[in-house]
Each structure stands twice: as C-alpha cells, then as structure tokens.
PDB file of N, CA and C in Angstrom:
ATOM      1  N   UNK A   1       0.838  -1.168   0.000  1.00  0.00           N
ATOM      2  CA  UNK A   1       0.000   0.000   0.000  1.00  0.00           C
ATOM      3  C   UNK A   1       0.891   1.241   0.000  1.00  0.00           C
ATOM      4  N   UNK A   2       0.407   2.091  -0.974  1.00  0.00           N
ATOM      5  CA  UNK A   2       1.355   3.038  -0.602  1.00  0.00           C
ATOM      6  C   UNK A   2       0.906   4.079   0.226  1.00  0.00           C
ATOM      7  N   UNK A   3       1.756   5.250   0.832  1.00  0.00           N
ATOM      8  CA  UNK A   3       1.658   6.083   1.934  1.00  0.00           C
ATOM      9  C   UNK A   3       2.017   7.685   1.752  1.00  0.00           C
ATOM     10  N   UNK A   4       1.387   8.158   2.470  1.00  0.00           N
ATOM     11  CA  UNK A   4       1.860   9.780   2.239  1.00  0.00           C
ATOM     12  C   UNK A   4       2.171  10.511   3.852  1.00  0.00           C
ATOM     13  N   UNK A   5       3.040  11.222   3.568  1.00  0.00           N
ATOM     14  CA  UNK A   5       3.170  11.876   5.073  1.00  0.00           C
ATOM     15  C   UNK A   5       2.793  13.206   5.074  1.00  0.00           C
ATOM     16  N   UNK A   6       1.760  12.944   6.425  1.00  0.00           N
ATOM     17  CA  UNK A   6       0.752  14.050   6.815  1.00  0.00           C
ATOM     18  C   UNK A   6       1.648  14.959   7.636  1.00  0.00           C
ATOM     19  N   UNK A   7       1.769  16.097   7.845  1.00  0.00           N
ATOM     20  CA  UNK A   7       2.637  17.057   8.765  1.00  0.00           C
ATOM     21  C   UNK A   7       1.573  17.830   9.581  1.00  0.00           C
ATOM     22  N   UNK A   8       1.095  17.840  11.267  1.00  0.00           N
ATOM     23  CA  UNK A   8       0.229  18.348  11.625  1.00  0.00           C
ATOM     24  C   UNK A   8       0.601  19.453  12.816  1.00  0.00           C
ATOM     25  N   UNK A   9       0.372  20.175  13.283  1.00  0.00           N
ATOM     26  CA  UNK A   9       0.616  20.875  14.961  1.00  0.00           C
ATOM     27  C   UNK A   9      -0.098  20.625  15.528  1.00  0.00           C
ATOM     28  N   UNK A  10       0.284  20.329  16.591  1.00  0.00           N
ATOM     29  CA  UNK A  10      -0.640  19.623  17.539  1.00  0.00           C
ATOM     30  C   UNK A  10      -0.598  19.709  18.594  1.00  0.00           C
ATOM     31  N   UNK A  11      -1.108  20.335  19.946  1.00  0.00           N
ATOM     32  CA  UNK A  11      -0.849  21.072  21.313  1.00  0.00           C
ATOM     33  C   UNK A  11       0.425  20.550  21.881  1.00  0.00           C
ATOM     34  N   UNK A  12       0.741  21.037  22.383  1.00  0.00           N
ATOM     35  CA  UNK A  12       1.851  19.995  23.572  1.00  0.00           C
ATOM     36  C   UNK A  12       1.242  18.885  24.063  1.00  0.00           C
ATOM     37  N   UNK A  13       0.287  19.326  25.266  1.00  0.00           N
ATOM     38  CA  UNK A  13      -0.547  18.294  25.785  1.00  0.00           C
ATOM     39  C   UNK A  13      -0.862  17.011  24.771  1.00  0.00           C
ATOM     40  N   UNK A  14      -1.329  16.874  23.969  1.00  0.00           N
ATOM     41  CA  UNK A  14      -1.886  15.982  22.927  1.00  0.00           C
ATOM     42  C   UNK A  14      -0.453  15.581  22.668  1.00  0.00           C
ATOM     43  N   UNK A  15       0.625  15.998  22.367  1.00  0.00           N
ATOM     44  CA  UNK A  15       1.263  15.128  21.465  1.00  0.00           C
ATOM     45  C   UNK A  15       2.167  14.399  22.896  1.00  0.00           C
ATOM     46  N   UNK A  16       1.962  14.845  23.962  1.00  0.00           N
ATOM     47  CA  UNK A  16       2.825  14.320  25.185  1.00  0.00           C
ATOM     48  C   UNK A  16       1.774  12.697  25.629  1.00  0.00           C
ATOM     49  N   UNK A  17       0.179  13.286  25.231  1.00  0.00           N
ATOM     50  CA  UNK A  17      -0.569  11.716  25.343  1.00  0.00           C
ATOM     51  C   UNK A  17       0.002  10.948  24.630  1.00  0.00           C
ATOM     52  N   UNK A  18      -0.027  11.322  23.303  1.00  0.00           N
ATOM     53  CA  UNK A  18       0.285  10.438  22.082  1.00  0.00           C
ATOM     54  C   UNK A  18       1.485   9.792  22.302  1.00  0.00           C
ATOM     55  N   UNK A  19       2.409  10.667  22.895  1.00  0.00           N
ATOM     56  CA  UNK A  19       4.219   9.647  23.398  1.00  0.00           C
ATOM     57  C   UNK A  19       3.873   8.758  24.616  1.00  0.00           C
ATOM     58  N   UNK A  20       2.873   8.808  25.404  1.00  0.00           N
ATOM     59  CA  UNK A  20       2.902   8.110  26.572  1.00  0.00           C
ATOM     60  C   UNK A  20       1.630   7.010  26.083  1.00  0.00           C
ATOM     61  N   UNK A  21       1.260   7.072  25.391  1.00  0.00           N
ATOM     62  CA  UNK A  21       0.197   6.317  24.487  1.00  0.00           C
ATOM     63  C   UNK A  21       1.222   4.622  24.083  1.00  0.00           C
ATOM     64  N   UNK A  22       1.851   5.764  22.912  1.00  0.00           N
ATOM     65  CA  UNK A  22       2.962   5.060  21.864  1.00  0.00           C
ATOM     66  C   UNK A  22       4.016   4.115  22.716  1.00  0.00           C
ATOM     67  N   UNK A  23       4.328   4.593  24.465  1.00  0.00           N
ATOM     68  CA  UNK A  23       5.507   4.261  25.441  1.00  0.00           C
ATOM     69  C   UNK A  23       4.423   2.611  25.770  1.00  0.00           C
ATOM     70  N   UNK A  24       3.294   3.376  26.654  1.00  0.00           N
ATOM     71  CA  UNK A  24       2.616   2.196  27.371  1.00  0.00           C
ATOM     72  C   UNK A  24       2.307   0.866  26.260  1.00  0.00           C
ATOM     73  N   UNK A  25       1.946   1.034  24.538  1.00  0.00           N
ATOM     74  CA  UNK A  25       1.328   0.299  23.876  1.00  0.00           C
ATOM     75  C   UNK A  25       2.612  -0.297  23.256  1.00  0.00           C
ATOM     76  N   UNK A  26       3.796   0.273  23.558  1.00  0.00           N
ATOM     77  CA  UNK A  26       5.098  -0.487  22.731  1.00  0.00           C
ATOM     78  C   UNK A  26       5.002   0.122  20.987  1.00  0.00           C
ATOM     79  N   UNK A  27       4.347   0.802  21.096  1.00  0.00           N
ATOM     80  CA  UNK A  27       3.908   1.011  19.357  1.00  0.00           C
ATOM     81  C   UNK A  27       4.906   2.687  19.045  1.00  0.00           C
ATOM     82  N   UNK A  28       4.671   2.787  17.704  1.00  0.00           N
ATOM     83  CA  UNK A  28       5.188   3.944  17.043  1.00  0.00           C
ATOM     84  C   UNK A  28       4.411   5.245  17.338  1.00  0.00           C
ATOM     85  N   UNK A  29       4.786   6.272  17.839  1.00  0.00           N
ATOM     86  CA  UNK A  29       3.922   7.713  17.315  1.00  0.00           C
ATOM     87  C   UNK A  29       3.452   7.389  15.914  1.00  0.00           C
ATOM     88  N   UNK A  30       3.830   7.175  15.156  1.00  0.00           N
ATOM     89  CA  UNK A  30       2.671   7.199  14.012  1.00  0.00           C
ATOM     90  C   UNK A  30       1.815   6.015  13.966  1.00  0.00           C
ATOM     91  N   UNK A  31       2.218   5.036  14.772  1.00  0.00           N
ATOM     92  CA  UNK A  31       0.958   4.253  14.893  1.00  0.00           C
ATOM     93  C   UNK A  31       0.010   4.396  15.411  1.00  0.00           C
ATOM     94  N   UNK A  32       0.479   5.021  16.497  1.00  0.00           N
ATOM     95  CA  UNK A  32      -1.026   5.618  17.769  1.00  0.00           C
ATOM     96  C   UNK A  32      -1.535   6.689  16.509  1.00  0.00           C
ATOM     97  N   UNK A  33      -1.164   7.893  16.232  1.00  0.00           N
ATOM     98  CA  UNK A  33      -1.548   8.187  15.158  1.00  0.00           C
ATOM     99  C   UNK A  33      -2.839   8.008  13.771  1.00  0.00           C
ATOM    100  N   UNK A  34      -2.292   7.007  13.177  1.00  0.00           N
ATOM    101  CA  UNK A  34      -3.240   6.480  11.939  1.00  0.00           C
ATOM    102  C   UNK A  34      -4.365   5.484  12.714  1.00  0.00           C
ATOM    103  N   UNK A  35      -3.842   5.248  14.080  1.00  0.00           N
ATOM    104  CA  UNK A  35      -4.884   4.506  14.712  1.00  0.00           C
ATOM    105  C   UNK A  35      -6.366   5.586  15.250  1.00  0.00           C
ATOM    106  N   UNK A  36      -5.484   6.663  15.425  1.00  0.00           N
ATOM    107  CA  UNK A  36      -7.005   7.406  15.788  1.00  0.00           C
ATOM    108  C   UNK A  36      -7.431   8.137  14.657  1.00  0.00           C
ATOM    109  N   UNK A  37      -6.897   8.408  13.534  1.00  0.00           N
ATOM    110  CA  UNK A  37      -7.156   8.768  12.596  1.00  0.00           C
ATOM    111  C   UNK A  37      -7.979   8.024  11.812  1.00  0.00           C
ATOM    112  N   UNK A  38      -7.569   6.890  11.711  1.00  0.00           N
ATOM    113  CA  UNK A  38      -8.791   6.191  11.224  1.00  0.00           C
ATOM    114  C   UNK A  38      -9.831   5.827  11.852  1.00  0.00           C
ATOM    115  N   UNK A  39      -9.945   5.854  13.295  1.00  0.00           N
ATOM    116  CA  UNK A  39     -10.990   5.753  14.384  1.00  0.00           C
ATOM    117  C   UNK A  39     -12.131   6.808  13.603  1.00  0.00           C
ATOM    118  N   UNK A  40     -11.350   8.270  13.964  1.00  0.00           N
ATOM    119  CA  UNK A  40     -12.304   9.329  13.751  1.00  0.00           C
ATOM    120  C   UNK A  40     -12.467   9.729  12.339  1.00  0.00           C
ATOM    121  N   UNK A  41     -12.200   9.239  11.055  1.00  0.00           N
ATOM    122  CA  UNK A  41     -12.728   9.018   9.997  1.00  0.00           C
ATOM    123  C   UNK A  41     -14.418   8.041   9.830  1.00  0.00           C
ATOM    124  N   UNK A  42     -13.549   7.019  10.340  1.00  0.00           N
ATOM    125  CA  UNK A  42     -14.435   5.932  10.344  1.00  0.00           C
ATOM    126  C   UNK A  42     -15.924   7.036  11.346  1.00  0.00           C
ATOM    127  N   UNK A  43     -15.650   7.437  12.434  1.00  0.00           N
ATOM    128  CA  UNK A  43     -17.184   7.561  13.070  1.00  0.00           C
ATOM    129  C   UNK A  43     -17.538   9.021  12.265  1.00  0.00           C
ATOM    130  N   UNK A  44     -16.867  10.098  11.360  1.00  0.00           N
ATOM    131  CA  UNK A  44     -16.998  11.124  10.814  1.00  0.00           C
ATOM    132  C   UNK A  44     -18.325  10.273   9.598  1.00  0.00           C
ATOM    133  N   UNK A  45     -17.672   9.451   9.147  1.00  0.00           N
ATOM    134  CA  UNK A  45     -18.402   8.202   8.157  1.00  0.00           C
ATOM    135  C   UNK A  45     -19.803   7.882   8.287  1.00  0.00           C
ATOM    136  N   UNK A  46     -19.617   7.522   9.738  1.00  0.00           N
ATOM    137  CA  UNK A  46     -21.139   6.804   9.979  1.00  0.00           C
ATOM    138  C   UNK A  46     -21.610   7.875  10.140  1.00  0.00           C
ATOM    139  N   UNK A  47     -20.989   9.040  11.067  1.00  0.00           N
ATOM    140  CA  UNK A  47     -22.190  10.373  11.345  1.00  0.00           C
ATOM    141  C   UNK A  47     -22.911  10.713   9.650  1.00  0.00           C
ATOM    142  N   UNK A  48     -21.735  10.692   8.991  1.00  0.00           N
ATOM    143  CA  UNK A  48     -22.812  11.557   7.459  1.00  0.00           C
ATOM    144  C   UNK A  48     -23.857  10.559   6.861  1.00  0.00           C
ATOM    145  N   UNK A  49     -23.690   9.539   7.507  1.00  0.00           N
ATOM    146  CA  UNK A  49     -24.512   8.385   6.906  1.00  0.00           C
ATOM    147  C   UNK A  49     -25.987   8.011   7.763  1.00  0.00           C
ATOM    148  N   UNK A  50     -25.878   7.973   8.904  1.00  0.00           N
ATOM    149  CA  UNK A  50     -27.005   8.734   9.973  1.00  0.00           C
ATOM    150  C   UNK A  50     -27.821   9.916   9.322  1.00  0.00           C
ATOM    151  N   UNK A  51     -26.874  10.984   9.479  1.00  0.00           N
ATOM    152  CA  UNK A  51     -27.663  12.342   8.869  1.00  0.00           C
ATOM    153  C   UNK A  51     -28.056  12.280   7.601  1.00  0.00           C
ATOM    154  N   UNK A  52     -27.627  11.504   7.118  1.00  0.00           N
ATOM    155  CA  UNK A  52     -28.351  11.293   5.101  1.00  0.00           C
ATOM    156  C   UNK A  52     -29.499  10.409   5.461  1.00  0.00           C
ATOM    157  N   UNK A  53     -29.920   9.458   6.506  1.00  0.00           N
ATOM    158  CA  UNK A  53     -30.548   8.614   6.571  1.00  0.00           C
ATOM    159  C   UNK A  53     -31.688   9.625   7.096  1.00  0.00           C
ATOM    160  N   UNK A  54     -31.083  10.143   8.215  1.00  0.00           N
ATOM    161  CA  UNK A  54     -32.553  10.839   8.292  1.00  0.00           C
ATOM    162  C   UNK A  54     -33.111  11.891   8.298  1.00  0.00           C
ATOM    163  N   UNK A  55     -32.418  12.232   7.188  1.00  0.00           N
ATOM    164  CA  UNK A  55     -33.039  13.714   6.125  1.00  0.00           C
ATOM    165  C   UNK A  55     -33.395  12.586   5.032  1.00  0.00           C
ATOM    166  N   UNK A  56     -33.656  11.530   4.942  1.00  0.00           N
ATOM    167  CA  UNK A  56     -34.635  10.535   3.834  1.00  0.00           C
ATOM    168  C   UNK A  56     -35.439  10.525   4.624  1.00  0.00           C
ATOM    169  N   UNK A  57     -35.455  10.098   6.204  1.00  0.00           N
ATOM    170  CA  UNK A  57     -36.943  10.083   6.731  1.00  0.00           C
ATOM    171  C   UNK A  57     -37.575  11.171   6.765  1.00  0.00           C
ATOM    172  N   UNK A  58     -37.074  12.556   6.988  1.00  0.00           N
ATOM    173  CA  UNK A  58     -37.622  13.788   7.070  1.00  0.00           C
ATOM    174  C   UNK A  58     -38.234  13.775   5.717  1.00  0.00           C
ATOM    175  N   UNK A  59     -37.780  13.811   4.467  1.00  0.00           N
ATOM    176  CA  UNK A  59     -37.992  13.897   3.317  1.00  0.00           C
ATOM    177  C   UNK A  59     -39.384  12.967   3.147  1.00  0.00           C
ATOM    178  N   UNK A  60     -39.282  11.964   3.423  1.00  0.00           N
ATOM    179  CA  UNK A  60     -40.357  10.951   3.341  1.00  0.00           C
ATOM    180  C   UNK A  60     -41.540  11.480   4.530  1.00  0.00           C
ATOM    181  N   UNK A  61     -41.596  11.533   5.041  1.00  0.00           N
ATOM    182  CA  UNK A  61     -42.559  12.304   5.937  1.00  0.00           C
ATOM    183  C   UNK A  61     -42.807  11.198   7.416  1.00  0.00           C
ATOM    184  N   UNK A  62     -41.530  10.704   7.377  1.00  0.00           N
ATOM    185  CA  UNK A  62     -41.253   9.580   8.507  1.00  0.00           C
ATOM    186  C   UNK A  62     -40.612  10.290   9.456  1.00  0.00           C
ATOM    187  N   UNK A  63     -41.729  10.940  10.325  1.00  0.00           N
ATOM    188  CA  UNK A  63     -41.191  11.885  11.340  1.00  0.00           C
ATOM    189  C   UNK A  63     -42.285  12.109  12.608  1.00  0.00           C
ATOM    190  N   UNK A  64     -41.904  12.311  13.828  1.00  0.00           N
ATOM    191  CA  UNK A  64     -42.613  12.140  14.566  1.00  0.00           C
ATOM    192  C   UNK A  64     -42.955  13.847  15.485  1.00  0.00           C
ATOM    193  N   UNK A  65     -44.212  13.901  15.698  1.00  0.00           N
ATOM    194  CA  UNK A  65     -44.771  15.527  15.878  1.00  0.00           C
ATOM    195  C   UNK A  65     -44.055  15.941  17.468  1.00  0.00           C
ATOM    196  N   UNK A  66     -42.950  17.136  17.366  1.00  0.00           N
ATOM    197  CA  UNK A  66     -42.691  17.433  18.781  1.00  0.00           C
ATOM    198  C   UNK A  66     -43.516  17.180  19.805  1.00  0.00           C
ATOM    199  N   UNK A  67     -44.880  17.665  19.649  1.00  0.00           N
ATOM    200  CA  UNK A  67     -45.845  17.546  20.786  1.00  0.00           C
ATOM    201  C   UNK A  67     -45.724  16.132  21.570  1.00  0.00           C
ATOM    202  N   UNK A  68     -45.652  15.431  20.366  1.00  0.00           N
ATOM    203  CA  UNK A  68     -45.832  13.936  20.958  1.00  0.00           C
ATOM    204  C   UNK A  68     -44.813  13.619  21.836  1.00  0.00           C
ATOM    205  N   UNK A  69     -43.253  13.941  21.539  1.00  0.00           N
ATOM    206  CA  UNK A  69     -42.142  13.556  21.559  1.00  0.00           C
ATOM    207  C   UNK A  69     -42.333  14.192  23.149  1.00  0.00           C
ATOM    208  N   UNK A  70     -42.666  15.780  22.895  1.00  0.00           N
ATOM    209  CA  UNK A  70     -42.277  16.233  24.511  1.00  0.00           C
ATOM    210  C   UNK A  70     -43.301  15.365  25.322  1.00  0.00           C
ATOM    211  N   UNK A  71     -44.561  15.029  24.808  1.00  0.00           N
ATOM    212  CA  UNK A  71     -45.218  14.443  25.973  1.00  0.00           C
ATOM    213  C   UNK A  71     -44.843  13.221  26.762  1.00  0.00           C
ATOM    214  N   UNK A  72     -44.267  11.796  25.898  1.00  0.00           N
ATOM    215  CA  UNK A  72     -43.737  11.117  26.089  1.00  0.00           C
ATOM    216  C   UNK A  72     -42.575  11.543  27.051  1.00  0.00           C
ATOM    217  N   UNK A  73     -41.446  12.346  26.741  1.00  0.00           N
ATOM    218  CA  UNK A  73     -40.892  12.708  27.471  1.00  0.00           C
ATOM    219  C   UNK A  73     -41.226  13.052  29.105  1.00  0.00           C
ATOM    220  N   UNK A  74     -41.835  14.115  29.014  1.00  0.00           N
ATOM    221  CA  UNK A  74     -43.023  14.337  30.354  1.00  0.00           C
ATOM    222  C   UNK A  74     -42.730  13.576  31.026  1.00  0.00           C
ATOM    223  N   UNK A  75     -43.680  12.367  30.508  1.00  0.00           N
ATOM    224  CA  UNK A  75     -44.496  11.029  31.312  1.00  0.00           C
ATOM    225  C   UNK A  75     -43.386  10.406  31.890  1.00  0.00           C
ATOM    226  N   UNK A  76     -42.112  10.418  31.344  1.00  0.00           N
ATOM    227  CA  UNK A  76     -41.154   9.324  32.082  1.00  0.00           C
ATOM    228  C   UNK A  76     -41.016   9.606  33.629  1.00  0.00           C
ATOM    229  N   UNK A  77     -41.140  10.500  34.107  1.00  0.00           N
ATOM    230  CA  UNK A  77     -41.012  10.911  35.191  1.00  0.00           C
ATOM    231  C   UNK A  77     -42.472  10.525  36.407  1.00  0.00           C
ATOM    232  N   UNK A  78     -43.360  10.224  35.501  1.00  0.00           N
ATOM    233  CA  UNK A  78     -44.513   9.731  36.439  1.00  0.00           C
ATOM    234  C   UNK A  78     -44.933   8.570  36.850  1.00  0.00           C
ATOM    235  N   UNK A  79     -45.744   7.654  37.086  1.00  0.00           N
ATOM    236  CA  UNK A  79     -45.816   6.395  37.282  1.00  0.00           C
ATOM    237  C   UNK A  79     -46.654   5.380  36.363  1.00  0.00           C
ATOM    238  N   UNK A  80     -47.140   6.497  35.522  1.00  0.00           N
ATOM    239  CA  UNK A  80     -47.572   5.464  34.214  1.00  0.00           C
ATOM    240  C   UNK A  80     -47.232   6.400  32.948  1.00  0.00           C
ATOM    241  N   UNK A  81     -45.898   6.425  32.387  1.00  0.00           N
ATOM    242  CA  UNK A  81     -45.297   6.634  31.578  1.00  0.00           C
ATOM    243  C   UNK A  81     -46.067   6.181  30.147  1.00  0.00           C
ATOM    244  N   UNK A  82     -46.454   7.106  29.386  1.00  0.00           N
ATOM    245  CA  UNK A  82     -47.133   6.820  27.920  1.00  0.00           C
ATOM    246  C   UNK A  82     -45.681   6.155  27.076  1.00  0.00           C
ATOM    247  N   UNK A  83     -46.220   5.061  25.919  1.00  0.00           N
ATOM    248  CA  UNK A  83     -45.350   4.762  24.827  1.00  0.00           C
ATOM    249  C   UNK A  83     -44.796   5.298  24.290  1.00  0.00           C
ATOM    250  N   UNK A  84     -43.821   4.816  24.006  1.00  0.00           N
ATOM    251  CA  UNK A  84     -42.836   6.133  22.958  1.00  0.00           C
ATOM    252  C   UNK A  84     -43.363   6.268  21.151  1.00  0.00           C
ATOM    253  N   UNK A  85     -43.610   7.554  21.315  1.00  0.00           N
ATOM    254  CA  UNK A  85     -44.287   7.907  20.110  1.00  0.00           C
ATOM    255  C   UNK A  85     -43.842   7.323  18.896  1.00  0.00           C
ATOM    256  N   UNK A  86     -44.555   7.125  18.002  1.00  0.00           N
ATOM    257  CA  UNK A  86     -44.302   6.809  16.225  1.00  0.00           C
ATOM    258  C   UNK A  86     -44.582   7.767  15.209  1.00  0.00           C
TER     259      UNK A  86
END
C-alpha cells in the first residue's frame, strides 16, 4: 500500500498523550496516530450516513410531531409513563 506523510501541529498536551500512548502500547507515534485517525474518519463516516438517513426520513414524511415527543418525554417521570411515540 502506498503512503503519504501528513505534517500536523498539535498542542503539547496531545502530542505528550500520544508519546505516553505510543511508550505504554510499545507502538510507534505514528501508529497511535493512523490509529485514531482512522478511528475518527471511520465515526466522521457513519455520522454523514445517519444524517443522510434521516433527512430521507424527514424527506419521506417519517417523522414524529414534537408535541408527541415532549409528551412522552413528560411522562417518564410519572408512574404510568405513555409509549414512545411513532
């Protein structure tokens, strides 16, 4: 695979985790590195894929009326709690 080198600044603090990261795990600074980098790609990923999903339900009219939502809400706090809305 081939590779490119990223050049970043990065607080003190943060890059002093990242050496005591890299110390405790036996691993490289750039491994701890591409390891969270691809962590937070990967969940950047699913977030846009969530939010596309449900701006299709919004779009589709698969959506549920605040009123309902706050009432449900309400109720959790009482002793006969209504269903959670559809």
């Amino acid at each position: 695979m081939e590779t490119k080198v990223l050049t970043a600044h990065v607080p003190l603090p943060l890059a002093q985790k990242v050496d005591q990261l890299a110390s405790r795990l036996e691993r490289s600074r750039g491994w701890i590195v591409k390891q969270a980098l691809t962590a937070w790609i990967d969940q950047e990923e699913e977030r846009r894929r969530l939010t596309l999903e449900a701006l299709a339900d919004v779009d589709s009219g698969n959506v549920v009326d605040h009123q309902a939502v706050q009432a449900w809400a309400d109720s959790l706090d009482s002793d006969e709690p209504i269903s959670l809305p559809r």
